[in-house]
PDB file of N, CA and C in Angstrom:
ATOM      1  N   UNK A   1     -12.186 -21.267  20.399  1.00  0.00           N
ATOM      2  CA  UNK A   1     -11.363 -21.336  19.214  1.00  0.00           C
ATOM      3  C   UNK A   1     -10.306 -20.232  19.280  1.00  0.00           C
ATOM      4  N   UNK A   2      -8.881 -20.409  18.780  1.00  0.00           N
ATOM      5  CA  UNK A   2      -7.959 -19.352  18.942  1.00  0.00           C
ATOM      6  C   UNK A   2      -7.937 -19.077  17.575  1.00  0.00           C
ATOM      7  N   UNK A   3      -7.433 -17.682  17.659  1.00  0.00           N
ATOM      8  CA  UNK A   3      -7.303 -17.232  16.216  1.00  0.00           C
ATOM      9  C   UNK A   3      -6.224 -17.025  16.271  1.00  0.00           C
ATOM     10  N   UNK A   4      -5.514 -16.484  14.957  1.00  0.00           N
ATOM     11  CA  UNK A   4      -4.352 -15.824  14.942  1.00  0.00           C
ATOM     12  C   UNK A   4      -4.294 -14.759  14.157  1.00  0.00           C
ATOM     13  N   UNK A   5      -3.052 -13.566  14.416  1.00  0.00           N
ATOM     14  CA  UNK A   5      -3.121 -12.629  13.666  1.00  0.00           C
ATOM     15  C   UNK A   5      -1.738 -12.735  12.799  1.00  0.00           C
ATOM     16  N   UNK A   6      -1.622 -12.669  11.142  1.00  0.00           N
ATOM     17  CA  UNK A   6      -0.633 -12.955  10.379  1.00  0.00           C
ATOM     18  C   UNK A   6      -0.238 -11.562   9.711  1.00  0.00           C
ATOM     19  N   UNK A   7       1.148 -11.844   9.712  1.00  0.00           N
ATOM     20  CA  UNK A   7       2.103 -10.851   8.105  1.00  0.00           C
ATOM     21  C   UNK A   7       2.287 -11.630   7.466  1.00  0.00           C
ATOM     22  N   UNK A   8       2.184 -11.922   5.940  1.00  0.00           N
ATOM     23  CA  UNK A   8       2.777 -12.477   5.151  1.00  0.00           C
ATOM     24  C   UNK A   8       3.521 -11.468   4.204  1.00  0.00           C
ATOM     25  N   UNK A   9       5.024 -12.058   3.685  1.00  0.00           N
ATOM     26  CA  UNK A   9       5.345 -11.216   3.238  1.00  0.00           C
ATOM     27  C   UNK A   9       5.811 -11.394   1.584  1.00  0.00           C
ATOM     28  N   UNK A  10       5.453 -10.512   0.764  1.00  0.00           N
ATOM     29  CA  UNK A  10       5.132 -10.947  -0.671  1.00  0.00           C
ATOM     30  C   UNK A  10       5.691 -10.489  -1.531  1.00  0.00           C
ATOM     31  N   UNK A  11       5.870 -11.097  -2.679  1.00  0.00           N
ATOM     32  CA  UNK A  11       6.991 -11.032  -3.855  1.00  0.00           C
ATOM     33  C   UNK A  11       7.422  -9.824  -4.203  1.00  0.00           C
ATOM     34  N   UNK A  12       6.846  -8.825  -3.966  1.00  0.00           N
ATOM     35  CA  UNK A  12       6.773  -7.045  -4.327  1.00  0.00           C
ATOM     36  C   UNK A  12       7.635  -6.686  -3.314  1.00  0.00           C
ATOM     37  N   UNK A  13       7.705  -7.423  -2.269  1.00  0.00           N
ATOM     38  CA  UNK A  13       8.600  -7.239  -0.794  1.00  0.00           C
ATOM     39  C   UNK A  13       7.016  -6.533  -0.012  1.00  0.00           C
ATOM     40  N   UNK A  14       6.105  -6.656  -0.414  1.00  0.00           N
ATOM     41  CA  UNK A  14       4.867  -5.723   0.418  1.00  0.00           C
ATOM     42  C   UNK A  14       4.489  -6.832   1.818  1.00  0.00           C
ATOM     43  N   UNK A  15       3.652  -5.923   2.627  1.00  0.00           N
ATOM     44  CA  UNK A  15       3.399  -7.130   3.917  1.00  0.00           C
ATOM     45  C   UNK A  15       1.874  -6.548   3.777  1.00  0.00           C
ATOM     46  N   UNK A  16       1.963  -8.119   4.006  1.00  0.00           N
ATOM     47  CA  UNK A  16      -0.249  -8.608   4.156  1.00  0.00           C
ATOM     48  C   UNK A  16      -0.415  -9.125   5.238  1.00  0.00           C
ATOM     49  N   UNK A  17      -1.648  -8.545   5.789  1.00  0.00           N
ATOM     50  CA  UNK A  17      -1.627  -8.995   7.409  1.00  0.00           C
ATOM     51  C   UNK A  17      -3.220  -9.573   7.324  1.00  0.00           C
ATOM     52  N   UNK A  18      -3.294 -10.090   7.829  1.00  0.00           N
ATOM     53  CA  UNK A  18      -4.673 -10.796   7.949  1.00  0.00           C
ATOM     54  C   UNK A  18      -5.180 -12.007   9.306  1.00  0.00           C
ATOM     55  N   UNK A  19      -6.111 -12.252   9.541  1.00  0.00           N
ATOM     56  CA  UNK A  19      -6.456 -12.875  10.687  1.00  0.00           C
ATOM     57  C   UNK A  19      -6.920 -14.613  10.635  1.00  0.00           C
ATOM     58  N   UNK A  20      -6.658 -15.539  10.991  1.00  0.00           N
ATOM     59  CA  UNK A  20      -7.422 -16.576  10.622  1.00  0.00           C
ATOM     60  C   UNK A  20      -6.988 -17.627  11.857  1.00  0.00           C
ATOM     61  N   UNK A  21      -7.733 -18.833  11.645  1.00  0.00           N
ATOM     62  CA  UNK A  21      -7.909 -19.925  13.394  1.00  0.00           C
ATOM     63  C   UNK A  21      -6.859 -20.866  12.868  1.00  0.00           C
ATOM     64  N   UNK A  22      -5.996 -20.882  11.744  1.00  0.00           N
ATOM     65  CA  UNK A  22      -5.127 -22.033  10.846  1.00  0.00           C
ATOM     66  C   UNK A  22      -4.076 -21.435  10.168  1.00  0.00           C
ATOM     67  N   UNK A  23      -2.659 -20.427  10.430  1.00  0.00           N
ATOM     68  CA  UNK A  23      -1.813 -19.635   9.388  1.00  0.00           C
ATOM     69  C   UNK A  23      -1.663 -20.917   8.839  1.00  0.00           C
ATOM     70  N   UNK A  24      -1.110 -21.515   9.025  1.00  0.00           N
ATOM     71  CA  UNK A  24      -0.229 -22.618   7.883  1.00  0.00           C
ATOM     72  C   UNK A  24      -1.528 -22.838   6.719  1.00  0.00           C
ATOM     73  N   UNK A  25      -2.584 -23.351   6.718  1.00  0.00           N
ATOM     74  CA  UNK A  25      -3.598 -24.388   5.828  1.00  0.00           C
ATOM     75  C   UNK A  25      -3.761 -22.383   5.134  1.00  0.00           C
ATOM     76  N   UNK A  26      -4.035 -20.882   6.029  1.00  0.00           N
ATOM     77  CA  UNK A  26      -4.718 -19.848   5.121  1.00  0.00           C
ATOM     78  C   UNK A  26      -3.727 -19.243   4.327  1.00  0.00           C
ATOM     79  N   UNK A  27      -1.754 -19.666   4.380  1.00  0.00           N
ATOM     80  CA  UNK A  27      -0.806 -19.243   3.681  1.00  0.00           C
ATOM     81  C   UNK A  27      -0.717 -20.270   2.507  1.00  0.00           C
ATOM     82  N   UNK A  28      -1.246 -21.917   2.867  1.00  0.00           N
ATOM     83  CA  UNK A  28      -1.317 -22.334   1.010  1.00  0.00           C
ATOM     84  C   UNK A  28      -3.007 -21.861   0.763  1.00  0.00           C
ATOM     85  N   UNK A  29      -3.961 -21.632   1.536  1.00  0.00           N
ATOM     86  CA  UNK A  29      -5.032 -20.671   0.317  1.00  0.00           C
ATOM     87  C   UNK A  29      -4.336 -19.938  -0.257  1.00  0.00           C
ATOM     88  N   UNK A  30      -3.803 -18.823   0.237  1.00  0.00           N
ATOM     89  CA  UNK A  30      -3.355 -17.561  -0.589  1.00  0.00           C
ATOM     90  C   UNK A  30      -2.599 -18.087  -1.683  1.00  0.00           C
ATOM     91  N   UNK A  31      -1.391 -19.284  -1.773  1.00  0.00           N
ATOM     92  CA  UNK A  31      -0.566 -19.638  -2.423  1.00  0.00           C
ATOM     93  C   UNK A  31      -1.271 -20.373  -3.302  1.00  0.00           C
ATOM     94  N   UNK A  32      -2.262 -20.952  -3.355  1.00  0.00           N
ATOM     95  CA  UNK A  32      -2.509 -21.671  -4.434  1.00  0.00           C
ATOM     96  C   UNK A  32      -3.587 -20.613  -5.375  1.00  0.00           C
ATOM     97  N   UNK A  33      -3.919 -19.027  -4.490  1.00  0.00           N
ATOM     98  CA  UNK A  33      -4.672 -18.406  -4.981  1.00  0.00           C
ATOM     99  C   UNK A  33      -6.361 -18.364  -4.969  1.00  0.00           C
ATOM    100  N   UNK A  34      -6.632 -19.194  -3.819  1.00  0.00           N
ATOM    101  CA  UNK A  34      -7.863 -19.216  -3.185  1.00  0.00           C
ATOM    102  C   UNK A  34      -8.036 -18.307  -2.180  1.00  0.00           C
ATOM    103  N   UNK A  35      -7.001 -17.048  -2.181  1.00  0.00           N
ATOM    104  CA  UNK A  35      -7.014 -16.372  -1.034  1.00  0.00           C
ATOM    105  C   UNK A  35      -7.791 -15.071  -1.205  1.00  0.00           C
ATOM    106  N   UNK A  36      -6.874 -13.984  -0.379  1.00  0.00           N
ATOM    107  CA  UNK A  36      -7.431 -12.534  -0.710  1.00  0.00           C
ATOM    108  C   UNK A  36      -6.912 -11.773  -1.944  1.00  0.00           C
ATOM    109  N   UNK A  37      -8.035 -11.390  -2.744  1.00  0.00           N
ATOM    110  CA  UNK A  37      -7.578 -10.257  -4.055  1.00  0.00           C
ATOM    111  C   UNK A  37      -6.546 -10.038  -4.127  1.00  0.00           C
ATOM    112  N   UNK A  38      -5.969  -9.843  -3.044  1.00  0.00           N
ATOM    113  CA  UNK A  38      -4.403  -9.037  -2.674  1.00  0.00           C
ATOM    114  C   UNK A  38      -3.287  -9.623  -3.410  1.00  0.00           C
ATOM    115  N   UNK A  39      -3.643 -10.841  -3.559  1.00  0.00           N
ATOM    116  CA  UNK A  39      -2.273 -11.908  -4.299  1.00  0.00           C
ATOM    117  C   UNK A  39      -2.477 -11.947  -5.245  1.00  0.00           C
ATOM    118  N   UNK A  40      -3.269 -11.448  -6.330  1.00  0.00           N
ATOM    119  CA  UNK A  40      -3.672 -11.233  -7.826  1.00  0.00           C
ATOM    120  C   UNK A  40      -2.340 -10.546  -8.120  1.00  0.00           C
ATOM    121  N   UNK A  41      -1.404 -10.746  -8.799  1.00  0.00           N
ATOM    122  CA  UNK A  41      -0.309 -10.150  -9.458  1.00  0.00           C
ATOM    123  C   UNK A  41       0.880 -10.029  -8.162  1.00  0.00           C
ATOM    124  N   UNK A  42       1.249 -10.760  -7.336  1.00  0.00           N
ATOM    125  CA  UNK A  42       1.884 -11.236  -6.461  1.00  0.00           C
ATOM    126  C   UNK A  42       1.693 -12.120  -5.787  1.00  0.00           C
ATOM    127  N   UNK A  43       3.073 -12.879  -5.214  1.00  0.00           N
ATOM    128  CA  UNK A  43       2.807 -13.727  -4.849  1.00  0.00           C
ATOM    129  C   UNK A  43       3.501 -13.999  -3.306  1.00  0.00           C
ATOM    130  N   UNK A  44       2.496 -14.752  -2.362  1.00  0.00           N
ATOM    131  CA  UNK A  44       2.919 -14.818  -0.820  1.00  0.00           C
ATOM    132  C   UNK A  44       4.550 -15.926  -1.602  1.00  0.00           C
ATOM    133  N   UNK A  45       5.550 -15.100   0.141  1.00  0.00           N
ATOM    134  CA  UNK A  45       6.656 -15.854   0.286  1.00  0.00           C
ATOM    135  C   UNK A  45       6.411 -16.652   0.738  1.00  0.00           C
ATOM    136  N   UNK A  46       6.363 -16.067   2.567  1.00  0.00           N
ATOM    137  CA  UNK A  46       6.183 -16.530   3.810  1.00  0.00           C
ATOM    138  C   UNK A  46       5.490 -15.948   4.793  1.00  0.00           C
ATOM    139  N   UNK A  47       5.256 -16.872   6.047  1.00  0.00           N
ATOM    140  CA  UNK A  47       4.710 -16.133   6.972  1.00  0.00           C
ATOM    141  C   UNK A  47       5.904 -15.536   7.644  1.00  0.00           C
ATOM    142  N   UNK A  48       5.943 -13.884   7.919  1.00  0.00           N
ATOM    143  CA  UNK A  48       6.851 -13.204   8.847  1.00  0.00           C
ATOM    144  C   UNK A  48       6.236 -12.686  10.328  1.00  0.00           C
ATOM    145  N   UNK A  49       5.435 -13.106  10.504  1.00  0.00           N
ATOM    146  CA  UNK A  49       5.121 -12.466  11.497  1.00  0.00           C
ATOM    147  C   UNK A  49       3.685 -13.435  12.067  1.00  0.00           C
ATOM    148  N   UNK A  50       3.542 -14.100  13.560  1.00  0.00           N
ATOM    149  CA  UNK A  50       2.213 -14.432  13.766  1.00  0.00           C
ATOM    150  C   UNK A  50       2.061 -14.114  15.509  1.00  0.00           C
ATOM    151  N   UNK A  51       0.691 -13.945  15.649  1.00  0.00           N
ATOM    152  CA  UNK A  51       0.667 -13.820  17.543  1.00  0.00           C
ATOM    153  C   UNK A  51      -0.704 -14.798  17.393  1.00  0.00           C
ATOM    154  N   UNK A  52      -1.150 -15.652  18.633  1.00  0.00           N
ATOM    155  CA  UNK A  52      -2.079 -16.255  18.701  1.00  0.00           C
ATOM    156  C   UNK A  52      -2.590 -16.012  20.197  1.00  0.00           C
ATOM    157  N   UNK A  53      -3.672 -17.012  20.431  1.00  0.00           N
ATOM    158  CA  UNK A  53      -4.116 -16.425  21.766  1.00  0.00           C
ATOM    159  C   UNK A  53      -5.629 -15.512  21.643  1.00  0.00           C
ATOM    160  N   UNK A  54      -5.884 -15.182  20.151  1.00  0.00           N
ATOM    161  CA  UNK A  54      -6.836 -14.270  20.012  1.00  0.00           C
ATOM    162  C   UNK A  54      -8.489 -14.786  20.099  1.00  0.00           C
ATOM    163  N   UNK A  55      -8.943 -13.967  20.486  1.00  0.00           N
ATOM    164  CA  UNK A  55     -10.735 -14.359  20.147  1.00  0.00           C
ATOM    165  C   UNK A  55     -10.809 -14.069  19.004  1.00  0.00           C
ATOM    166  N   UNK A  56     -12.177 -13.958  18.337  1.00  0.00           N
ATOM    167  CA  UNK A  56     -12.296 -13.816  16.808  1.00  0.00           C
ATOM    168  C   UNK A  56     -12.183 -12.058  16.933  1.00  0.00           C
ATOM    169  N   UNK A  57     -12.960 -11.345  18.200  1.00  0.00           N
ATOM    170  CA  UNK A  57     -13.021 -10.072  18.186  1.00  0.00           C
ATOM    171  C   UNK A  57     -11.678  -9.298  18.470  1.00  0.00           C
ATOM    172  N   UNK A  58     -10.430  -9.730  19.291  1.00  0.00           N
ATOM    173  CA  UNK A  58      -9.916  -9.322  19.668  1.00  0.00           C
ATOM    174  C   UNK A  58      -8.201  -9.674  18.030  1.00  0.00           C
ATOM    175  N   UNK A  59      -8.854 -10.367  17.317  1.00  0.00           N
ATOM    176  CA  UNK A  59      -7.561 -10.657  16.244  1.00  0.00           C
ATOM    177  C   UNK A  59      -8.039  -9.673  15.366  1.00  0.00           C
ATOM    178  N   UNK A  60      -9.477  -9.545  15.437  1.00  0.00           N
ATOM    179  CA  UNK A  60      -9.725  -8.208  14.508  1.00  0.00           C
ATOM    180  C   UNK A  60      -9.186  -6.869  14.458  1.00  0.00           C
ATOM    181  N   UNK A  61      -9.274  -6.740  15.969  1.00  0.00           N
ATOM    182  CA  UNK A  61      -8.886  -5.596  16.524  1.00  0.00           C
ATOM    183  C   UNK A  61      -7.123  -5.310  16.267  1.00  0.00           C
ATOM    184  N   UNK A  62      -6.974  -6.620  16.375  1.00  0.00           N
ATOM    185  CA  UNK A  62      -4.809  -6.527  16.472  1.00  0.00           C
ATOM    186  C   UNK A  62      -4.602  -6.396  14.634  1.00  0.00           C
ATOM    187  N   UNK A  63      -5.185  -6.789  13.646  1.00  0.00           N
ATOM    188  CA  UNK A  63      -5.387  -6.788  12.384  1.00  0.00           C
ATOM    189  C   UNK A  63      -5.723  -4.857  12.330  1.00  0.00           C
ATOM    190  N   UNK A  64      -6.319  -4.325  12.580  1.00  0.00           N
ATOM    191  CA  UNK A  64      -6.467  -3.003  11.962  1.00  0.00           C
ATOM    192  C   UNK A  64      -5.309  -2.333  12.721  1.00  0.00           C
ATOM    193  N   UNK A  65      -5.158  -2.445  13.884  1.00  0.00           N
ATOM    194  CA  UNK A  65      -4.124  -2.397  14.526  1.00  0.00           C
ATOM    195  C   UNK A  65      -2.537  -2.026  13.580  1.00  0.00           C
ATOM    196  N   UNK A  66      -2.188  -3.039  13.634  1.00  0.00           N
ATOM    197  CA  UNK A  66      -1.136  -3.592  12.731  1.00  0.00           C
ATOM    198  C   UNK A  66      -1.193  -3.325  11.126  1.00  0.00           C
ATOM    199  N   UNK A  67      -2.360  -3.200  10.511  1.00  0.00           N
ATOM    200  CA  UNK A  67      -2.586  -2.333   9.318  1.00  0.00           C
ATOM    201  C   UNK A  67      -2.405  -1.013   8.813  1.00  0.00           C
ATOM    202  N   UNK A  68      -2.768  -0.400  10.176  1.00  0.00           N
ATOM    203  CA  UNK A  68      -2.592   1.239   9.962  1.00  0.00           C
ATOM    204  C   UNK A  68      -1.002   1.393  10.549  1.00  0.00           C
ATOM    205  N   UNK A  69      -0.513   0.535  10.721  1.00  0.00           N
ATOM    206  CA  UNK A  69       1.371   0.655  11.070  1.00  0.00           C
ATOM    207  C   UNK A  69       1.954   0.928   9.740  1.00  0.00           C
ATOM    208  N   UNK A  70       3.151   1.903   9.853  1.00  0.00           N
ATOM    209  CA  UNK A  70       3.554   1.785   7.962  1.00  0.00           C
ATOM    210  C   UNK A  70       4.321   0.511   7.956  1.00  0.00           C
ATOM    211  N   UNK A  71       4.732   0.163   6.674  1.00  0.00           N
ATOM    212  CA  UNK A  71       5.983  -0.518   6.270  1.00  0.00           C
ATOM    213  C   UNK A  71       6.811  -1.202   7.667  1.00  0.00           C
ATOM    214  N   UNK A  72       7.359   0.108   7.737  1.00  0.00           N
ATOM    215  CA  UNK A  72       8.842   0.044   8.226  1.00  0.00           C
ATOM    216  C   UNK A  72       8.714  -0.755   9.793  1.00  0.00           C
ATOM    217  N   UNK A  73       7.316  -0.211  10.221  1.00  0.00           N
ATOM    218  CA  UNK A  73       6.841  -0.632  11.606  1.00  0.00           C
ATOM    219  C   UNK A  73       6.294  -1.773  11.634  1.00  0.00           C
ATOM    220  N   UNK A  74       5.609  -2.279  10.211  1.00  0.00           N
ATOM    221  CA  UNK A  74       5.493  -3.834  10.419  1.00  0.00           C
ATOM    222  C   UNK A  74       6.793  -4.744  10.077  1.00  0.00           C
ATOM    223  N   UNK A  75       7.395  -3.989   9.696  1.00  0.00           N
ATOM    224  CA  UNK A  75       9.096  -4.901   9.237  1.00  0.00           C
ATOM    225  C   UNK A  75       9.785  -5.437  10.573  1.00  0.00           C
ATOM    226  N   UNK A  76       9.425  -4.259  11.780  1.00  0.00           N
ATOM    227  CA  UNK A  76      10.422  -4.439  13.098  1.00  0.00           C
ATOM    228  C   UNK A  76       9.806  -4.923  14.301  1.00  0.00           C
ATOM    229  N   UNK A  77       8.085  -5.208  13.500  1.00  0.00           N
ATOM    230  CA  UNK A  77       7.438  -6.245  14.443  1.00  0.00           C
ATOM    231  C   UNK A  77       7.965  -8.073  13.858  1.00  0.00           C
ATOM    232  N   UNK A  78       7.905  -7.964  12.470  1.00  0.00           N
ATOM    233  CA  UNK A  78       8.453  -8.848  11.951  1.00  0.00           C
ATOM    234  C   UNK A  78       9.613  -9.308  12.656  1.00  0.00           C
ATOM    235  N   UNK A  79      10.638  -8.470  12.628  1.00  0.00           N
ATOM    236  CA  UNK A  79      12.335  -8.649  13.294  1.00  0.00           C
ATOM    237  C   UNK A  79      12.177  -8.942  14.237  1.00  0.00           C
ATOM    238  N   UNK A  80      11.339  -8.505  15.238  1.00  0.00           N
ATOM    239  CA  UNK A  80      11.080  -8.472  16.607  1.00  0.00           C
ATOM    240  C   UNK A  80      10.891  -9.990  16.524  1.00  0.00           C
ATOM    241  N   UNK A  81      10.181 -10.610  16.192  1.00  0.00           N
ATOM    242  CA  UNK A  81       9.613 -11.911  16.486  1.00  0.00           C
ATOM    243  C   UNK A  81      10.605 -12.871  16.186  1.00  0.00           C
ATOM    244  N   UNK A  82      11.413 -12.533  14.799  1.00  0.00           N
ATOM    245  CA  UNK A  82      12.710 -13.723  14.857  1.00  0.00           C
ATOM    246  C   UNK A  82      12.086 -14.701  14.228  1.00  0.00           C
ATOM    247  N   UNK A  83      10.884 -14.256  13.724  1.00  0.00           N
ATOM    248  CA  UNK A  83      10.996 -15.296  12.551  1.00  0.00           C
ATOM    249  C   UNK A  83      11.464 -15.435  11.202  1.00  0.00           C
ATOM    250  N   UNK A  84      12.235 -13.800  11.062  1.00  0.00           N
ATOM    251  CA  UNK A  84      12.554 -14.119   9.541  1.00  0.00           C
ATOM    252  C   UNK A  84      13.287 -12.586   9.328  1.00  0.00           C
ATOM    253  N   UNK A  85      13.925 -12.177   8.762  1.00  0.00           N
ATOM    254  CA  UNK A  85      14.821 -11.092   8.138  1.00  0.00           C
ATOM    255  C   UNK A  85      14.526 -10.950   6.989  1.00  0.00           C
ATOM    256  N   UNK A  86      13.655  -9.559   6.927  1.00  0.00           N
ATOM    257  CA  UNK A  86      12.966  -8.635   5.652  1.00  0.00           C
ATOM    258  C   UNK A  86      13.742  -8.779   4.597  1.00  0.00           C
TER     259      UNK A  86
END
C-alpha cells in the first residue's frame, strides 16, 4: 500500500500536514469535518503540497519531519512542488 504525505493549506493561511493512502477522499474528510480537530474553527482550502511512494513507517517519519519545519519552510516546499502559490 502507498501512502502519502500532505500540506493542506487553511483559511487562517496556516499549513496542516498529515499522512494518509487517499489525499483527495482524506481532504473532503477534513472538508466536510470528519477530519482532524485541527479544522474546528477553520477551514481546509487545498492540497499544497503531496509526495507519495511512502510505507506507512516511512510517511510517518516525512510527517514529523515536515512538522517541525516553520511556516516559511513549509511554504517553499509547497512552491517547490508547483502546485500552488501561498
Amino acid at each position: 500500500m502507498i501512502w502519502y504525505v500532505y500540506i493542506i493549506l487553511c483559511s487562517d493561511r496556516s499549513l496542516y500536514t498529515g499522512i494518509t493512502t487517499d489525499p483527495d477522499r482524506r481532504f473532503r474528510q477534513h472538508a466536510a469535518g470528519n477530519g482532524a480537530k485541527y479544522f474546528r474553527g477553520r477551514k481546509p482550502l487545498r492540497i499544497v503540497y503531496q509526495e507519495g511512494d511512502h510505507t506507512r513507517s516511512s510517511a510517518g517519519c516525512r510527517e514529523l519531519q515536515i512538522k517541525k519545519m516553520t511556516p516559511d519552510g513549509k511554504a517553499a516546499l509547497a512552491a517547490d512542488a508547483n502546485l500552488s502559490t501561498l
